[in-house]
N, C-alpha and C. Protein backbone atom coordinates (compact mmCIF):
# COMPACT_ATOMS: atom_id res chain seq x y z
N UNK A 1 61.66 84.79 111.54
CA UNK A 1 60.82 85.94 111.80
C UNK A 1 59.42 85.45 112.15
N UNK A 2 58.80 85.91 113.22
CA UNK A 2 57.49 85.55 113.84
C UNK A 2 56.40 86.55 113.08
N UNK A 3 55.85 85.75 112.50
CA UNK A 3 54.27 86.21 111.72
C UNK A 3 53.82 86.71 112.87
N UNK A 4 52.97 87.93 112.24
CA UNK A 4 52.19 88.96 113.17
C UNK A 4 50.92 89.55 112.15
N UNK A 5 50.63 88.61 111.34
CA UNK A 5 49.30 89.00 110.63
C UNK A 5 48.56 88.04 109.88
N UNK A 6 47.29 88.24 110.15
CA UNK A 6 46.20 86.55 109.97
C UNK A 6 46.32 86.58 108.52
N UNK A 7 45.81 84.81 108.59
CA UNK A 7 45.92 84.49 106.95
C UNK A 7 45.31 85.50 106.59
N UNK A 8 43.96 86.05 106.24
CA UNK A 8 42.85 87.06 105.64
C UNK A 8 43.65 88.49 105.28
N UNK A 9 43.83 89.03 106.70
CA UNK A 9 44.70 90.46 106.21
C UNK A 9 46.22 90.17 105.31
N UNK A 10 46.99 89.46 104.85
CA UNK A 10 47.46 88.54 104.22
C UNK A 10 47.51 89.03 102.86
N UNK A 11 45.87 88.10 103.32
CA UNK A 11 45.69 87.94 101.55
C UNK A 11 45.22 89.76 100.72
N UNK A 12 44.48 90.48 101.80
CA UNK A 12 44.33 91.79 101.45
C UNK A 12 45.13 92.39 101.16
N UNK A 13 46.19 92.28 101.96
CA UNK A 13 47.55 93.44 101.97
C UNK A 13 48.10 92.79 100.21
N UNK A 14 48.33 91.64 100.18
CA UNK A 14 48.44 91.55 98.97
C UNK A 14 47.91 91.52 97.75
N UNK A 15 46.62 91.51 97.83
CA UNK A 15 45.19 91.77 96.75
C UNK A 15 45.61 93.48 96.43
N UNK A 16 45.79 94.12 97.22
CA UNK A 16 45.58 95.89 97.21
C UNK A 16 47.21 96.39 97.12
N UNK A 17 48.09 96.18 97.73
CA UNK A 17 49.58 96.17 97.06
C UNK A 17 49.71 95.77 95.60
N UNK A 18 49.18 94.68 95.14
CA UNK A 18 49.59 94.22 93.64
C UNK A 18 48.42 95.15 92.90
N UNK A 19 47.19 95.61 93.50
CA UNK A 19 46.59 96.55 92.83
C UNK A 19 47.10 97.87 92.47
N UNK A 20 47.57 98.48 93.53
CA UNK A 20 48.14 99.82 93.30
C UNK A 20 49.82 99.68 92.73
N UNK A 21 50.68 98.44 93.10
CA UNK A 21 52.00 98.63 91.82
C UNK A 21 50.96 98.55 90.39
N UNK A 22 50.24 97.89 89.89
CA UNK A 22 49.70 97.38 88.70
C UNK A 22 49.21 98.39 87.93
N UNK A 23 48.30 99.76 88.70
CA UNK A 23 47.80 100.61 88.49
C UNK A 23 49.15 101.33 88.38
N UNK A 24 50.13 101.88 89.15
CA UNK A 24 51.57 102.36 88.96
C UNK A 24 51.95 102.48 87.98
N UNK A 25 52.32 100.82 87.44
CA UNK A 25 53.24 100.95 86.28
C UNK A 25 51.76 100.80 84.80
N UNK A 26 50.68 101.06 84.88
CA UNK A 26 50.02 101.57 83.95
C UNK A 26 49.60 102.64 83.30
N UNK A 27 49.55 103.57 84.35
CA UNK A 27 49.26 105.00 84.08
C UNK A 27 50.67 106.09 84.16
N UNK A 28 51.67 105.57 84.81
CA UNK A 28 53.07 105.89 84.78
C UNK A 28 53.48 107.28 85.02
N UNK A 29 52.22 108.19 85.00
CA UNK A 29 52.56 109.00 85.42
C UNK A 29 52.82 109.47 86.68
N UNK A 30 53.12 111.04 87.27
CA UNK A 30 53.42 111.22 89.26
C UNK A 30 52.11 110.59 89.35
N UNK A 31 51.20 110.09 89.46
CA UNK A 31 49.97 110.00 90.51
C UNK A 31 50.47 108.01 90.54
N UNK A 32 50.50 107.55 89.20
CA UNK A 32 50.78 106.61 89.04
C UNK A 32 52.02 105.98 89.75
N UNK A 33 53.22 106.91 90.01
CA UNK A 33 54.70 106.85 90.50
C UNK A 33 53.69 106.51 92.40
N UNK A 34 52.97 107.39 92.57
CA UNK A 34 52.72 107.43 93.64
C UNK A 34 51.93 106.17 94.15
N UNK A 35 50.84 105.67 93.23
CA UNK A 35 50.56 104.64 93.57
C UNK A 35 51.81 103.30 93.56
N UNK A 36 52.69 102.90 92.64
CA UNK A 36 53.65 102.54 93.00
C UNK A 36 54.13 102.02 93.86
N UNK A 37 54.63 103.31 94.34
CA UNK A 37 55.34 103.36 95.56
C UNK A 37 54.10 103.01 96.92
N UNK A 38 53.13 103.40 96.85
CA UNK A 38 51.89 102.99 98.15
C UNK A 38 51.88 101.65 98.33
N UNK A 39 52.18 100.72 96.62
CA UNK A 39 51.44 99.48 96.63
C UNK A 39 52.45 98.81 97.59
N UNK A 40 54.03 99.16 97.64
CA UNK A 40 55.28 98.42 97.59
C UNK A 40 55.17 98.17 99.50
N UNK A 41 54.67 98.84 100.57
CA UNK A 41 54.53 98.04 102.15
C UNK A 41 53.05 96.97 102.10
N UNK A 42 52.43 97.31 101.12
CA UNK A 42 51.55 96.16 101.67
C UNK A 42 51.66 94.92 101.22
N UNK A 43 52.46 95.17 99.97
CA UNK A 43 52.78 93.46 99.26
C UNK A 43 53.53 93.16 100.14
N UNK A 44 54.93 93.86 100.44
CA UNK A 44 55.89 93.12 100.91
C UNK A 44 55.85 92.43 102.93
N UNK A 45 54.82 93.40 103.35
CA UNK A 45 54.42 92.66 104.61
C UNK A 45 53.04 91.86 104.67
N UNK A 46 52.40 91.72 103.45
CA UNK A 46 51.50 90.92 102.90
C UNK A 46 52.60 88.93 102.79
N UNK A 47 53.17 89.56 101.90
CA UNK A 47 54.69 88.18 101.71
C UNK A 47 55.27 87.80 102.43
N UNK A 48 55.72 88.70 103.14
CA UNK A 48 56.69 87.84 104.74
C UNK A 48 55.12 88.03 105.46
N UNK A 49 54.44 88.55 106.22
CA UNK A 49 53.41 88.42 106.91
C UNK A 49 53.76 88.74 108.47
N UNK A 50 54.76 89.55 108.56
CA UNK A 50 55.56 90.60 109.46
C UNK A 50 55.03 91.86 109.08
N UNK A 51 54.08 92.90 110.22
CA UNK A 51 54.24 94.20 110.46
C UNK A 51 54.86 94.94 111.08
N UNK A 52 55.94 96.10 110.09
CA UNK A 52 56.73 96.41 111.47
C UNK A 52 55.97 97.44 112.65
N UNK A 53 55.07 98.06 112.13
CA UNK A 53 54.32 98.83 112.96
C UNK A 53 53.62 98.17 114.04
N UNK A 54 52.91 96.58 113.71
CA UNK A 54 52.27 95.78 114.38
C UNK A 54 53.79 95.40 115.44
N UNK A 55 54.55 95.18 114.86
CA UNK A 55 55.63 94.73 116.19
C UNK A 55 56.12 95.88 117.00
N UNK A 56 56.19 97.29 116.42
CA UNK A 56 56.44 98.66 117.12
C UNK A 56 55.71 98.42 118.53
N UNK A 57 54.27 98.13 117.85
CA UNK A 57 53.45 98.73 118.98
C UNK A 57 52.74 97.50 119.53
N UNK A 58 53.39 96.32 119.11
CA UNK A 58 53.68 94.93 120.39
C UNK A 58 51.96 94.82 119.96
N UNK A 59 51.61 94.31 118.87
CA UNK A 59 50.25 93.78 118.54
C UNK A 59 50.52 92.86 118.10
N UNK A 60 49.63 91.53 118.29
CA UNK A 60 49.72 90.61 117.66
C UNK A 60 48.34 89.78 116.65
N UNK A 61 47.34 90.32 115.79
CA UNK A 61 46.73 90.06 115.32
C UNK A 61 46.27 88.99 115.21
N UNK A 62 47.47 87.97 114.64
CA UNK A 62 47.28 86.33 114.88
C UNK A 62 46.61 85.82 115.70
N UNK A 63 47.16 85.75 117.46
CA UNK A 63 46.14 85.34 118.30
C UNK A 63 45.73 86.17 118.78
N UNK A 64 45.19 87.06 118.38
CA UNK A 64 43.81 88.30 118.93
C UNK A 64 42.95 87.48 119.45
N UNK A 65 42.13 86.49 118.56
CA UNK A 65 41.02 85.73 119.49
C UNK A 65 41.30 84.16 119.54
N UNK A 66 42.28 83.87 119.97
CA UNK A 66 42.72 82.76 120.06
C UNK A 66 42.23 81.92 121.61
N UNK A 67 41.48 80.67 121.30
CA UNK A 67 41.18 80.42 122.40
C UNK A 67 40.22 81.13 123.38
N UNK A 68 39.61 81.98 123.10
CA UNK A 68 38.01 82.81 123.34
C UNK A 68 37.10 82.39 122.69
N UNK A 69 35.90 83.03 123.42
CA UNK A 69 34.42 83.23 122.82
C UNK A 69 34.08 84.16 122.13
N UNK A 70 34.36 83.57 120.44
CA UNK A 70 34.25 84.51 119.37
C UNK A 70 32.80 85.18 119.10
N UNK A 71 31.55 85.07 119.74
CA UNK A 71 30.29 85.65 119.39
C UNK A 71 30.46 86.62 120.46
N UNK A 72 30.98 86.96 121.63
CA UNK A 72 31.15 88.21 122.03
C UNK A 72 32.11 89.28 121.46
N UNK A 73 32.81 88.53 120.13
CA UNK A 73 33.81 89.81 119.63
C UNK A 73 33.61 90.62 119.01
N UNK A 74 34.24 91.63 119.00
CA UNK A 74 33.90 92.19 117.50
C UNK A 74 35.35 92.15 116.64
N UNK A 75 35.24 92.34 115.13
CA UNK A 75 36.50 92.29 114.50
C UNK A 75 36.94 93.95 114.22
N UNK A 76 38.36 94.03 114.63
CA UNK A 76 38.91 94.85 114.76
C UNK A 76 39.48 95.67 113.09
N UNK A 77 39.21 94.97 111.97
CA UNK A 77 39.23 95.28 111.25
C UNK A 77 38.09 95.91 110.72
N UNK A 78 36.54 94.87 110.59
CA UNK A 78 36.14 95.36 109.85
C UNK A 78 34.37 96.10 110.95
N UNK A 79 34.93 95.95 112.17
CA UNK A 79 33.74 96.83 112.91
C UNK A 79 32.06 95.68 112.61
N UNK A 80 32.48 94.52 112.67
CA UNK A 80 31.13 93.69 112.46
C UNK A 80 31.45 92.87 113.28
N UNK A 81 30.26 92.05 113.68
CA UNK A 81 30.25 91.03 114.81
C UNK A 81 30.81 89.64 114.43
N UNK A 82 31.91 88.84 114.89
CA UNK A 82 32.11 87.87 114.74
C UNK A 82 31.34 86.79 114.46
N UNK A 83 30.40 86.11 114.13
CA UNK A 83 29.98 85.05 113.87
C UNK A 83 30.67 83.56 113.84
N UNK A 84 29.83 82.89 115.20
CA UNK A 84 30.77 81.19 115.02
C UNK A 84 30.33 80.45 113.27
């Protein structure tokens, strides 16, 4: 399976997936059930590092700026200017 998401978003999807199962199975109640269940697509495409939505719609994050001039970019995540 071909990775379709940078180390960084990665590590987020799995920082904030293991946050919201963690919060889940603490508070246990529906809001808790719900977080749960929210945390369970970002760990698991955090872990393989496959989006299926990113492959739906034929994005490839990885080399977004691959081989360019990163001080004209901007990052598509977080709306700030690239810096070399």
């Amino acid at each position: 399976m071909i990775s379709n998401i940078g180390e960084k978003e990665r590590l987020v999807r799995i920082f904030f997936g293991s946050l919201f199962i963690g919060w889940g199975m603490f508070f246990g109640n529906q809001l808790g059930n719900i977080m749960f269940a929210l945390g369970i697509a970002p760990l698991v495409t955090g872990l393989t590092g496959n989006c299926l939505l990113y492959t739906i719609h034929k994005n490839n994050y990885l080399d977004r700026y691959k081989n360019s001039d990163l001080s004209s970019k901007r990052c598509f995540v977080f709306s700030t200017k690239i810096r070399k």
